[in-house]
N, C-alpha and C. Protein backbone atom coordinates (compact mmCIF):
# COMPACT_ATOMS: atom_id res chain seq x y z
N UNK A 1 -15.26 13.56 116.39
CA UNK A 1 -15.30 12.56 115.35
C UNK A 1 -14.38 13.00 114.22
N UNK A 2 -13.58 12.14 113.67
CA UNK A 2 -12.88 12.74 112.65
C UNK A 2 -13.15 12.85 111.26
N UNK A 3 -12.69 12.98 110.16
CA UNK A 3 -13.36 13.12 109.15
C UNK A 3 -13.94 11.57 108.57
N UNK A 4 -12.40 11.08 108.99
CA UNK A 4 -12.57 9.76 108.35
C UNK A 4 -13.95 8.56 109.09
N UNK A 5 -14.18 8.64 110.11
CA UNK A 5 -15.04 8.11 111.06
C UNK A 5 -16.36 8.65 110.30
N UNK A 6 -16.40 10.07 110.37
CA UNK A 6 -17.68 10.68 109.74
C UNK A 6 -18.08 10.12 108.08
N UNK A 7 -16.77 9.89 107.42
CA UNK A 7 -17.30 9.85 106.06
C UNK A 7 -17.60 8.11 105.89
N UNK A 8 -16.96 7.27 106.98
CA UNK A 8 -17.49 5.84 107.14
C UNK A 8 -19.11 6.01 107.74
N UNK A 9 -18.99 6.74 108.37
CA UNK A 9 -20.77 6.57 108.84
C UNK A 9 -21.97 7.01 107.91
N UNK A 10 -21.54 7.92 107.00
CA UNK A 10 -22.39 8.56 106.14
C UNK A 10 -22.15 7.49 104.84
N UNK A 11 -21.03 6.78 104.72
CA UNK A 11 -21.20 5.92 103.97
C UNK A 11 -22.39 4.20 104.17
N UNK A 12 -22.40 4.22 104.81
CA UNK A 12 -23.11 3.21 105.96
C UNK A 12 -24.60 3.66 105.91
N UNK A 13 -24.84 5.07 106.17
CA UNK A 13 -26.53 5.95 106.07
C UNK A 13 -26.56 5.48 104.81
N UNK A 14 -25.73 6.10 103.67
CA UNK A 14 -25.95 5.85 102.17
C UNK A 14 -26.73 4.30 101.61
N UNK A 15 -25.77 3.34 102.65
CA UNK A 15 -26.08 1.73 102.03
C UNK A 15 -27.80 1.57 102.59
N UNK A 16 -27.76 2.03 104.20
CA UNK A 16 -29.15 1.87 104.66
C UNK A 16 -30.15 2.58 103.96
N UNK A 17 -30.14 3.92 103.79
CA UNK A 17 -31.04 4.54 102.90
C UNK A 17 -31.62 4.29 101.31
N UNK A 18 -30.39 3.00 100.77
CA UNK A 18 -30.03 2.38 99.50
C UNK A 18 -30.67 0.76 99.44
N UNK A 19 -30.89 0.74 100.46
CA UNK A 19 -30.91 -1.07 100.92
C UNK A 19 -29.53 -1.25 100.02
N UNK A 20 -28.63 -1.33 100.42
CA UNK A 20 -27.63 -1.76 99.66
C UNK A 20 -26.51 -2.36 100.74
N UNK A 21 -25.38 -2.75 100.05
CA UNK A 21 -24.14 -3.12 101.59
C UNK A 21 -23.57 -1.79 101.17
N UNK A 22 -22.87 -2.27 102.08
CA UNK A 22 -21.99 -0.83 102.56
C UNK A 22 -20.74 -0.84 101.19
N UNK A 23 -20.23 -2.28 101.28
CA UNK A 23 -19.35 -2.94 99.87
C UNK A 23 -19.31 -2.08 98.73
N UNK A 24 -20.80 -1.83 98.41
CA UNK A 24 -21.28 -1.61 97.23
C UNK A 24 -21.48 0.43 96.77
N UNK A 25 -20.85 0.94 98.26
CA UNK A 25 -21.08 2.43 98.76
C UNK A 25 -19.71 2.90 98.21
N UNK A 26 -19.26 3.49 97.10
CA UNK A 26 -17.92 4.09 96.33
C UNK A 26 -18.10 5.39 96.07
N UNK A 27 -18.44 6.60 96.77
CA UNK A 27 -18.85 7.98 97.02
C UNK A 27 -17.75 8.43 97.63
N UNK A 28 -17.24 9.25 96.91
CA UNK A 28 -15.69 10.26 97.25
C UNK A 28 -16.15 11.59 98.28
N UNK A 29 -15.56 11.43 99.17
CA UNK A 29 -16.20 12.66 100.18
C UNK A 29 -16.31 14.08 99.50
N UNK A 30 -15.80 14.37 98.28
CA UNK A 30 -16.25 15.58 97.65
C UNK A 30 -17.28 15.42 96.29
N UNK A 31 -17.83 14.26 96.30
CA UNK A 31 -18.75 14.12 95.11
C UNK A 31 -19.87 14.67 95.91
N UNK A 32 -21.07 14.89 94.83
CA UNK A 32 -22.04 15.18 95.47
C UNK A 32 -23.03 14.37 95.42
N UNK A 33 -24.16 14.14 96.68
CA UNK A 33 -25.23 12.96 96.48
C UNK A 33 -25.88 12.81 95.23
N UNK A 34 -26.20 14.10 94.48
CA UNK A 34 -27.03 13.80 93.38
C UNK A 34 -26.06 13.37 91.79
N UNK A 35 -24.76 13.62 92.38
CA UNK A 35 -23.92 12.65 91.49
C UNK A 35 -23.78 11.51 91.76
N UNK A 36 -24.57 11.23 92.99
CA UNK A 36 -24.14 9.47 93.30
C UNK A 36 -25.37 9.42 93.01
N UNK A 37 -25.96 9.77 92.68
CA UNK A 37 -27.88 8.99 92.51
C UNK A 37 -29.46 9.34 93.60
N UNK A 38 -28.21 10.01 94.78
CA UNK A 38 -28.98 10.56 95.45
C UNK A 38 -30.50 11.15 95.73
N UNK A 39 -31.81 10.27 95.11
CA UNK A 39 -33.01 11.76 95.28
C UNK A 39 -33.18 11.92 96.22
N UNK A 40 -34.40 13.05 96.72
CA UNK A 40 -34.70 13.84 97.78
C UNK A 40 -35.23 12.93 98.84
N UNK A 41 -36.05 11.42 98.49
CA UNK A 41 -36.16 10.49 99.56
C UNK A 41 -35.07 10.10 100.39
N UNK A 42 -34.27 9.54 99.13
CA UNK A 42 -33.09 8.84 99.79
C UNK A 42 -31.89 9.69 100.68
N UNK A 43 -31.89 11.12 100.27
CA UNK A 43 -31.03 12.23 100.97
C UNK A 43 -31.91 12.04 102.23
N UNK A 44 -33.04 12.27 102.71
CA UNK A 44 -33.94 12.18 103.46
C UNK A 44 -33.33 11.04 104.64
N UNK A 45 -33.88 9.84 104.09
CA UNK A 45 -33.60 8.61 105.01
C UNK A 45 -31.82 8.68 105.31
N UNK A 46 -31.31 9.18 104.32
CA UNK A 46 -29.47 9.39 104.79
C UNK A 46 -29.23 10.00 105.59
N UNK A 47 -29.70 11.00 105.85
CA UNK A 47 -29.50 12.26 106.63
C UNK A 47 -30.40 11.53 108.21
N UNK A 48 -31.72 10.86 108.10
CA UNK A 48 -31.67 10.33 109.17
C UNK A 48 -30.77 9.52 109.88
N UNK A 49 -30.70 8.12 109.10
CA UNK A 49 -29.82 7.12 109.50
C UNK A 49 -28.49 7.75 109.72
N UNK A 50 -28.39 8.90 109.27
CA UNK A 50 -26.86 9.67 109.86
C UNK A 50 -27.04 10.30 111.17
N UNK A 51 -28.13 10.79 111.58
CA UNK A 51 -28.26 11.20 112.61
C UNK A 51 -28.55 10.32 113.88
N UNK A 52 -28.89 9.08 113.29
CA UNK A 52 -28.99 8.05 114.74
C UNK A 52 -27.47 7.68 115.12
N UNK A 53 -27.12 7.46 113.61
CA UNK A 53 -25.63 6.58 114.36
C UNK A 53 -24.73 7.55 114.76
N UNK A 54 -24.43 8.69 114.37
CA UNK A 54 -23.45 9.36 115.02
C UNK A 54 -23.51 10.11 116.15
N UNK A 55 -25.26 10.46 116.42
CA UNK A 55 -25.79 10.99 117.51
C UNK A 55 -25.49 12.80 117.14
N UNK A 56 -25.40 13.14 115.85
CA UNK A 56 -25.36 14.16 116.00
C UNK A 56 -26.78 14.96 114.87
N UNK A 57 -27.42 16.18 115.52
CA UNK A 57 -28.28 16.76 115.11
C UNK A 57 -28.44 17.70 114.05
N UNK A 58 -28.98 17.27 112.60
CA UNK A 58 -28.26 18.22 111.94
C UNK A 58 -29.60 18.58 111.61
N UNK A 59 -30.69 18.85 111.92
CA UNK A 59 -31.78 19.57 112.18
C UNK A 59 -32.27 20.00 110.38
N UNK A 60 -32.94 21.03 110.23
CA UNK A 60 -32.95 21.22 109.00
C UNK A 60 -31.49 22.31 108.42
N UNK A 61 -31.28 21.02 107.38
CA UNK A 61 -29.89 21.71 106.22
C UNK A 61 -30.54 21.97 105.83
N UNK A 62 -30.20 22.56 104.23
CA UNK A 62 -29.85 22.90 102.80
C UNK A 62 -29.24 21.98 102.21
N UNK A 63 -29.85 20.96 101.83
CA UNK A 63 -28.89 20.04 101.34
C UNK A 63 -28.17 20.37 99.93
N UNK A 64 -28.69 21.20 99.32
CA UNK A 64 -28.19 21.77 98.33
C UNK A 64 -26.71 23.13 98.61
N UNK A 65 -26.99 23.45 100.13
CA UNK A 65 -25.61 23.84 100.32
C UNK A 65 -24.57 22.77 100.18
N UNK A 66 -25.19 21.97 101.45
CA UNK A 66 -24.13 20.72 102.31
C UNK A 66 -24.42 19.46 101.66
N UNK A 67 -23.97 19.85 100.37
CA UNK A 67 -24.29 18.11 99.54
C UNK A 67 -23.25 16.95 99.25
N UNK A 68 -22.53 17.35 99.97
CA UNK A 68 -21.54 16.19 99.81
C UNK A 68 -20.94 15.39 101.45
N UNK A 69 -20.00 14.68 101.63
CA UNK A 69 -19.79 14.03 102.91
C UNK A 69 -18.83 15.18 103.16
N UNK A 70 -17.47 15.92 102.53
CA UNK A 70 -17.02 16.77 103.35
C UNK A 70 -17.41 18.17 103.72
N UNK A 71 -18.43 18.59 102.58
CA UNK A 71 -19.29 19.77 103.34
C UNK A 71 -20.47 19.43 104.73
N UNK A 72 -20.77 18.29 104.70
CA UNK A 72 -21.73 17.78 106.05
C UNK A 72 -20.57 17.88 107.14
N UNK A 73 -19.51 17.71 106.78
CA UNK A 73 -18.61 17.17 107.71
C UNK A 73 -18.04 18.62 108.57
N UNK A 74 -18.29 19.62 107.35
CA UNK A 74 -17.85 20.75 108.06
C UNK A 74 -18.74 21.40 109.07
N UNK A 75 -19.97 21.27 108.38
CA UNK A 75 -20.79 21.62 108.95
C UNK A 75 -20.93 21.14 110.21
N UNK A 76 -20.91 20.13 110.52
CA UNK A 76 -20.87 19.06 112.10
C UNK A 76 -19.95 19.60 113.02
N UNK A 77 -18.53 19.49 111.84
CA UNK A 77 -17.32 20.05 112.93
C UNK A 77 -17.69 21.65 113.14
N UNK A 78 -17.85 22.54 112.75
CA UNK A 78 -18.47 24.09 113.07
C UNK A 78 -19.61 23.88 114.54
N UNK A 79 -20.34 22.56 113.92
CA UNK A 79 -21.36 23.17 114.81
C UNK A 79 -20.99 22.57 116.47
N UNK A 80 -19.83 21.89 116.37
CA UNK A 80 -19.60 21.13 117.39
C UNK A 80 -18.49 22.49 118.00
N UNK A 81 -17.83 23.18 117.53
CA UNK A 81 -17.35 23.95 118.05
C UNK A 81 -17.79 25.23 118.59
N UNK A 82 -19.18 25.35 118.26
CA UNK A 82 -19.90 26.60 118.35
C UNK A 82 -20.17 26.07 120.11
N UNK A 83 -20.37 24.63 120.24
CA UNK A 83 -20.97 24.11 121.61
C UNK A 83 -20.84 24.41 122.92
C-alpha cells in the first residue's frame, strides 16, 4: 500500500469515527490526531475502521508514539516488511 492510499484510508477511518464526510477530513499526514481533535474514543473507533478497510493489524499501538498518519504509516510499512 503506498503512502498515499494509506493516508486516504485513514482519512476515511477519521470521517467514520467523526460521523463526518470524508470532504470535511483536512489532516496533514504529519499533524497529530490530538491536533485534529482527536480523543481517546475517537482514536479508538479510527484505528478500528482503519483496520477493517485496509485489512491490516495494528494490534495494540502507543498511540502516543504513532500519532499521526505518517508515523502509522511507518509503522505498517516496517511491519509489513518484517513478514
Amino acid at each position: 500500500m503506498t503512502q498515499q492510499d494509506f493516508s486516504l484510508a485513514c482519512k476515511v477511518a477519521i470521517a467514520k469515527a467523526k460521523s463526518q464526510s470524508v470532504k470535511k477530513i483536512s489532516i496533514a499526514d504529519d499533524e497529530t490526531f490530538a491536533m485534529y481533535g482527536l480523543d481517546s474514543l475517537d482514536v479508538m473507533n479510527f484505528l478500528l475502521e482503519l483496520e477493517i478497510s485496509t485489512g491490516t493489524v495494528l494490534g495494540d499501538i502507543d498511540i502516543k508514539e504513532y500519532n499521526s498518519i505518517k508515523k502509522l504509516y511507518e509503522l505498517v510499512k516496517q511491519s509489513q516488511k518484517e513478514k
